[in-house]
PDB file of N, CA and C in Angstrom:
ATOM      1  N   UNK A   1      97.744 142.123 215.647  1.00  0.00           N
ATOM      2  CA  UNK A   1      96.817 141.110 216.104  1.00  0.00           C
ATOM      3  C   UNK A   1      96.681 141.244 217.622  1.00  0.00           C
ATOM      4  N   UNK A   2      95.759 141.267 217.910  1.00  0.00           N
ATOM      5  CA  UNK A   2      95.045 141.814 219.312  1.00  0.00           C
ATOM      6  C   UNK A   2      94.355 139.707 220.443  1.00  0.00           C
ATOM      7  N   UNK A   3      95.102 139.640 221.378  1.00  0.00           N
ATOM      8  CA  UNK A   3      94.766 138.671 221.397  1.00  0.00           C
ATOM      9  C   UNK A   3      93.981 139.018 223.082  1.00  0.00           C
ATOM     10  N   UNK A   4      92.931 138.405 223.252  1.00  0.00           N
ATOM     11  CA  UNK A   4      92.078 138.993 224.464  1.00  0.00           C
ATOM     12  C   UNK A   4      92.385 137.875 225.361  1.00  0.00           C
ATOM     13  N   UNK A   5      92.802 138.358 226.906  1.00  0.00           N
ATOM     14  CA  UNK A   5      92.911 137.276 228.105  1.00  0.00           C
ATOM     15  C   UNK A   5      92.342 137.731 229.084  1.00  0.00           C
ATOM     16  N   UNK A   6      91.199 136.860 229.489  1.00  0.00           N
ATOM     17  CA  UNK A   6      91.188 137.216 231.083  1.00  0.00           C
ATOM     18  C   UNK A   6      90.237 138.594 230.867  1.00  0.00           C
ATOM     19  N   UNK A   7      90.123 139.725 230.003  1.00  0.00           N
ATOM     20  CA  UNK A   7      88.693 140.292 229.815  1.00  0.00           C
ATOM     21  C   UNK A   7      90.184 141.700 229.715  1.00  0.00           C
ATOM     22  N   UNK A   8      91.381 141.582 229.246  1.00  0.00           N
ATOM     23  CA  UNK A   8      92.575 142.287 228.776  1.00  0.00           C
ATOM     24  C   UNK A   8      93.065 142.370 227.657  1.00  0.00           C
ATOM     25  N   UNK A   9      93.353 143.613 227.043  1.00  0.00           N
ATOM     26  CA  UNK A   9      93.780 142.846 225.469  1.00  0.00           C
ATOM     27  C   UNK A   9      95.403 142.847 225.938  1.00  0.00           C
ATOM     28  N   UNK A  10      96.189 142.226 225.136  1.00  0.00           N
ATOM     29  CA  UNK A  10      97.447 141.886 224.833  1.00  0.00           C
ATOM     30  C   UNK A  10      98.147 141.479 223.834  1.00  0.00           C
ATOM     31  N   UNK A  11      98.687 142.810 223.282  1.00  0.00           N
ATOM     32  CA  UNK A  11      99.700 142.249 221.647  1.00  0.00           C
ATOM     33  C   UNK A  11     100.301 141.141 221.918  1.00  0.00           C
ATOM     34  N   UNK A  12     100.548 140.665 220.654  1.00  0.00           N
ATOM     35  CA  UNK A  12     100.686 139.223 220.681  1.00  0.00           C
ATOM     36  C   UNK A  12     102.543 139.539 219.747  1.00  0.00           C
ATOM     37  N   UNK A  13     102.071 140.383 219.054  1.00  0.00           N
ATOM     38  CA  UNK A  13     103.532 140.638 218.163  1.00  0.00           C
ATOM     39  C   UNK A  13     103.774 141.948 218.817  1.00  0.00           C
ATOM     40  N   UNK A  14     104.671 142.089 219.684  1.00  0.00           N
ATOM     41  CA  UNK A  14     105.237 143.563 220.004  1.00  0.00           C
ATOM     42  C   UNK A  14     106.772 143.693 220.247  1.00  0.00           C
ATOM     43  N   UNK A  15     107.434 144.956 220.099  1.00  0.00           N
ATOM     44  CA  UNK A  15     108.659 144.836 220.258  1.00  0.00           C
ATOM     45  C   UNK A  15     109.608 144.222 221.057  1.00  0.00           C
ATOM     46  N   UNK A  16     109.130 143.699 222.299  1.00  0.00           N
ATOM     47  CA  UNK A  16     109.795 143.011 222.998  1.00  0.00           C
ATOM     48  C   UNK A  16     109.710 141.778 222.657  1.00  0.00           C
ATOM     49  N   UNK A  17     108.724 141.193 222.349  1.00  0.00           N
ATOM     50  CA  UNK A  17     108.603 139.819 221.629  1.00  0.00           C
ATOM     51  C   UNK A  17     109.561 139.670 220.440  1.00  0.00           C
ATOM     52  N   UNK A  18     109.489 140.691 219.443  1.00  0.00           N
ATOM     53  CA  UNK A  18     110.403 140.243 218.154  1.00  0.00           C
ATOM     54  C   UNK A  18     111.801 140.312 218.422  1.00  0.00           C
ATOM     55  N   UNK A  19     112.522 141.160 220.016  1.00  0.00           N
ATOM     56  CA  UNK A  19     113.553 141.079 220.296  1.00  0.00           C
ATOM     57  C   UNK A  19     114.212 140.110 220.726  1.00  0.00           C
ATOM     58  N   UNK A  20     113.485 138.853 221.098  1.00  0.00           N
ATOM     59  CA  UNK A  20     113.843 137.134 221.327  1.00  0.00           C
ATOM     60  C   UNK A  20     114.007 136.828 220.175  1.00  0.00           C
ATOM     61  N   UNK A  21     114.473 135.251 221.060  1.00  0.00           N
ATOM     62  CA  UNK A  21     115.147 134.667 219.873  1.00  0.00           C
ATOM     63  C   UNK A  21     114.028 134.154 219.189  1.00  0.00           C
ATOM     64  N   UNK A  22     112.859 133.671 220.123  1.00  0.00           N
ATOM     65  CA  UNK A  22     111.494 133.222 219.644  1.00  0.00           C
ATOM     66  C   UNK A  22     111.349 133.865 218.398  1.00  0.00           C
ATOM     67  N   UNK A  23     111.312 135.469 218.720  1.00  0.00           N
ATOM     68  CA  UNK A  23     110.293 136.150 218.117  1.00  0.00           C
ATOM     69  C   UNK A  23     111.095 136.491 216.949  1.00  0.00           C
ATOM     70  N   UNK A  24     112.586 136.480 216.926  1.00  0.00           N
ATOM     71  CA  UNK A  24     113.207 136.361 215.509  1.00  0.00           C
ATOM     72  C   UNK A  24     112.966 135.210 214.721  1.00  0.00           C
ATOM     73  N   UNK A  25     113.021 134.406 215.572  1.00  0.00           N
ATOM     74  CA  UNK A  25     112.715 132.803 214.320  1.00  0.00           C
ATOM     75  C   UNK A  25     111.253 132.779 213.937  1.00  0.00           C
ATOM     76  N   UNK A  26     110.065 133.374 214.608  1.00  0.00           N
ATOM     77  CA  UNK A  26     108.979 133.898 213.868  1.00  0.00           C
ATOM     78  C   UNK A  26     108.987 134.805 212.951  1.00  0.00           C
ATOM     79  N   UNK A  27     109.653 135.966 212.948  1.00  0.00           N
ATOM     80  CA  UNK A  27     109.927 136.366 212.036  1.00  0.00           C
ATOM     81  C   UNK A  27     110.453 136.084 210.461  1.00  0.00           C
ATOM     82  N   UNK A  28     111.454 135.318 211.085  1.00  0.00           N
ATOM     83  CA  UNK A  28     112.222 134.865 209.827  1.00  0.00           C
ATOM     84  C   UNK A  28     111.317 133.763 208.748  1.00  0.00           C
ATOM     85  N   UNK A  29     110.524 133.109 209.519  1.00  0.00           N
ATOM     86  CA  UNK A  29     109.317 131.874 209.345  1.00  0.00           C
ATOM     87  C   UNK A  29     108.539 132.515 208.786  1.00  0.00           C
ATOM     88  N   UNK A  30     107.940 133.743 209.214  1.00  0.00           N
ATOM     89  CA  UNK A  30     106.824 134.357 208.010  1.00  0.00           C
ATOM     90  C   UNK A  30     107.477 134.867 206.916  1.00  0.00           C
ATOM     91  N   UNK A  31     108.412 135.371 207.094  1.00  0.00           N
ATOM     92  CA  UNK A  31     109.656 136.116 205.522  1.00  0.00           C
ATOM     93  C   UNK A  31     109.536 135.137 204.736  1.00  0.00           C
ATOM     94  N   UNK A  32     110.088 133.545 205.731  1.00  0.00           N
ATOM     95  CA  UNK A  32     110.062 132.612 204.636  1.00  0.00           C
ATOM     96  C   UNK A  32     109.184 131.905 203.894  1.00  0.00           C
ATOM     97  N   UNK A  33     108.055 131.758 204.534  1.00  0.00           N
ATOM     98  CA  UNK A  33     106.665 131.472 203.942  1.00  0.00           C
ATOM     99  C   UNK A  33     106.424 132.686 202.918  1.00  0.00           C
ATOM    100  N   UNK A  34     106.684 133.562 202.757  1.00  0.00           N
ATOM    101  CA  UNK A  34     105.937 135.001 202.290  1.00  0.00           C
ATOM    102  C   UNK A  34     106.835 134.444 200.787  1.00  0.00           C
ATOM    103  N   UNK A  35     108.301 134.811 200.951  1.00  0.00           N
ATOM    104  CA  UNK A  35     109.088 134.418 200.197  1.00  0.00           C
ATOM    105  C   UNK A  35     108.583 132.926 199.227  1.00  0.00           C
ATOM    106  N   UNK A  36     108.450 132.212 199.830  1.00  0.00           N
ATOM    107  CA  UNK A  36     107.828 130.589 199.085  1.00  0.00           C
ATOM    108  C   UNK A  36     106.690 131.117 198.060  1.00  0.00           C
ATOM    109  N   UNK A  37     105.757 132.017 198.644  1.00  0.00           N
ATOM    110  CA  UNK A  37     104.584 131.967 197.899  1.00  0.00           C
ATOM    111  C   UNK A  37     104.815 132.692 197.004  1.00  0.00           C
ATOM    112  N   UNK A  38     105.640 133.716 196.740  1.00  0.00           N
ATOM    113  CA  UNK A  38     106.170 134.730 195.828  1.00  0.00           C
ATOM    114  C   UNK A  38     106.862 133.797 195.302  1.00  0.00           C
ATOM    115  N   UNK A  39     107.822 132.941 195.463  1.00  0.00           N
ATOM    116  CA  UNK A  39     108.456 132.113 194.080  1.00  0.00           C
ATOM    117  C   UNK A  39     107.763 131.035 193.758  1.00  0.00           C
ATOM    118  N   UNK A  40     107.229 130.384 194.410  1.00  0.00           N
ATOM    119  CA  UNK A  40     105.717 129.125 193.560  1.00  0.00           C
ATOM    120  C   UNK A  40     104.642 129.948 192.744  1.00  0.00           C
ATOM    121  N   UNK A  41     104.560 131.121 193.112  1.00  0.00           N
ATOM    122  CA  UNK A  41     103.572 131.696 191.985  1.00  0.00           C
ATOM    123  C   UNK A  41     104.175 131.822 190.539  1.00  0.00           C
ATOM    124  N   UNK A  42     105.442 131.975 190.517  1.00  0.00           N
ATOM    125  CA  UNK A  42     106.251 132.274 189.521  1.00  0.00           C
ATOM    126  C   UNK A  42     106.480 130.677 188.880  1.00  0.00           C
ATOM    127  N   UNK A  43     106.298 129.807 189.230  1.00  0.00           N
ATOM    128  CA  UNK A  43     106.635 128.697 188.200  1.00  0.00           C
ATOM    129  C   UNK A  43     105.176 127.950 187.935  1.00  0.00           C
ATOM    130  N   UNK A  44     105.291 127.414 186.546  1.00  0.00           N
ATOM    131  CA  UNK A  44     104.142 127.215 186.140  1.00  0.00           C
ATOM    132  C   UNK A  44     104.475 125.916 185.547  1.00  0.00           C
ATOM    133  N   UNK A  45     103.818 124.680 186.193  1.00  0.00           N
ATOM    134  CA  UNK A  45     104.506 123.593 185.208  1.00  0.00           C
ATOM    135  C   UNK A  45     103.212 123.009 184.592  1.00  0.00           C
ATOM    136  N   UNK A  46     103.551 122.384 182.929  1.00  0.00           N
ATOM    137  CA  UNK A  46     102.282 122.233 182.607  1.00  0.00           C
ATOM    138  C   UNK A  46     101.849 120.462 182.866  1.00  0.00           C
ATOM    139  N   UNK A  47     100.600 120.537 182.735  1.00  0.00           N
ATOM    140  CA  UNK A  47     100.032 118.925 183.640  1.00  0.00           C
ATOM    141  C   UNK A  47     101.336 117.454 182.427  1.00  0.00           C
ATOM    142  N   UNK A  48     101.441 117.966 181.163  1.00  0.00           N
ATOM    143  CA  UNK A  48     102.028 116.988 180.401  1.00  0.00           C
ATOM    144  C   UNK A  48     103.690 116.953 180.613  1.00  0.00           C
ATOM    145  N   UNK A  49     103.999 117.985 180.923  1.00  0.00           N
ATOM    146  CA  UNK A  49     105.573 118.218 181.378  1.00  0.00           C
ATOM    147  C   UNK A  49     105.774 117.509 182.879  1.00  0.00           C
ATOM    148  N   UNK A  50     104.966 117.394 183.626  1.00  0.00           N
ATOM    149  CA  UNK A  50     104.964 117.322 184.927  1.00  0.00           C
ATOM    150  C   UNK A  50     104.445 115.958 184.989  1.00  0.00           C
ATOM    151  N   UNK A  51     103.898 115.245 183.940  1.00  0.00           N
ATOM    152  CA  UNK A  51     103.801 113.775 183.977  1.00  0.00           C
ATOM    153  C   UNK A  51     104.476 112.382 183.046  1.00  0.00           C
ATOM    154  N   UNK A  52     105.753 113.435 182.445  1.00  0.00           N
ATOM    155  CA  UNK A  52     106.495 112.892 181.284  1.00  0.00           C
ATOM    156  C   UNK A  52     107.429 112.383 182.491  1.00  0.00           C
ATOM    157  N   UNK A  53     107.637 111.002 182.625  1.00  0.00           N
ATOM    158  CA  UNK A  53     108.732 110.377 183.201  1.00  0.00           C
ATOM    159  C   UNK A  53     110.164 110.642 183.107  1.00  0.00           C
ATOM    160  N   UNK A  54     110.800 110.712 183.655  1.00  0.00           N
ATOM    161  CA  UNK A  54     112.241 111.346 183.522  1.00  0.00           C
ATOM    162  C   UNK A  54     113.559 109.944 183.302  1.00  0.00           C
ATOM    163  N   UNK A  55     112.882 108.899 183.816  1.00  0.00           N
ATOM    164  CA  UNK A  55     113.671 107.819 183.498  1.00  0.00           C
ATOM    165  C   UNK A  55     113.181 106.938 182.708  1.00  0.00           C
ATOM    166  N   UNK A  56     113.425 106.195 181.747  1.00  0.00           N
ATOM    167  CA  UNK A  56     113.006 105.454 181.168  1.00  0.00           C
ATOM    168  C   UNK A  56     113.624 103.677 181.662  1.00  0.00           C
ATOM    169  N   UNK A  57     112.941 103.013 181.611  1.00  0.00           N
ATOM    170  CA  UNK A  57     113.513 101.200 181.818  1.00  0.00           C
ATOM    171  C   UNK A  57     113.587 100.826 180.879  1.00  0.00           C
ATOM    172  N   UNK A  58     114.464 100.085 180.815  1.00  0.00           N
ATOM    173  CA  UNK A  58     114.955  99.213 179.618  1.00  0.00           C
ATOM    174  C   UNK A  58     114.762  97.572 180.269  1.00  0.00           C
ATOM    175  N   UNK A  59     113.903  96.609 179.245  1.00  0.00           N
ATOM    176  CA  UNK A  59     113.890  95.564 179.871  1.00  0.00           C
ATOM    177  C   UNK A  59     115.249  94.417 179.248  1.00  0.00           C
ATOM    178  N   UNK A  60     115.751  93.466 179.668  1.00  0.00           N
ATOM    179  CA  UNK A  60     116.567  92.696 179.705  1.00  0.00           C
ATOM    180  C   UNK A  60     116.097  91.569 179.740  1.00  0.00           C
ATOM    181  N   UNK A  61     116.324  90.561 178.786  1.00  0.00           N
ATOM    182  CA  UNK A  61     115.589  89.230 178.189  1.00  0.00           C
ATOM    183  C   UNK A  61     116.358  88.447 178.952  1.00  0.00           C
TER     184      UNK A  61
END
């Protein structure tokens, strides 16, 4: 990603950047987003499973 300043381009992700601590915890932040979307694709819940109450009340006279 190419980010333009001032009429200059300037990487925005380059090796000195990912060598901070910044630029590791960006890193790790897109792995983990990347990661999320790869396991939410994988579960599939259906609309009647996902609206069956899990507790039931009992009323008391």
């Amino acid at each position: 990603m190419v980010n333009i300043i001032h009429g200059s381009t300037h990487q925005m992700f380059d090796r000195r950047f990912l060598q901070t601590r910044l630029g590791q915890a960006a890193t790790a932040s897109i792995a983990a987003m990347a990661l999320f979307v790869a396991l939410s694709s994988q579960i599939q819940a259906t609309p009647a499973y996902a609206a069956d109450p899990v507790l039931h009340s009992v009323e008391l006279a």
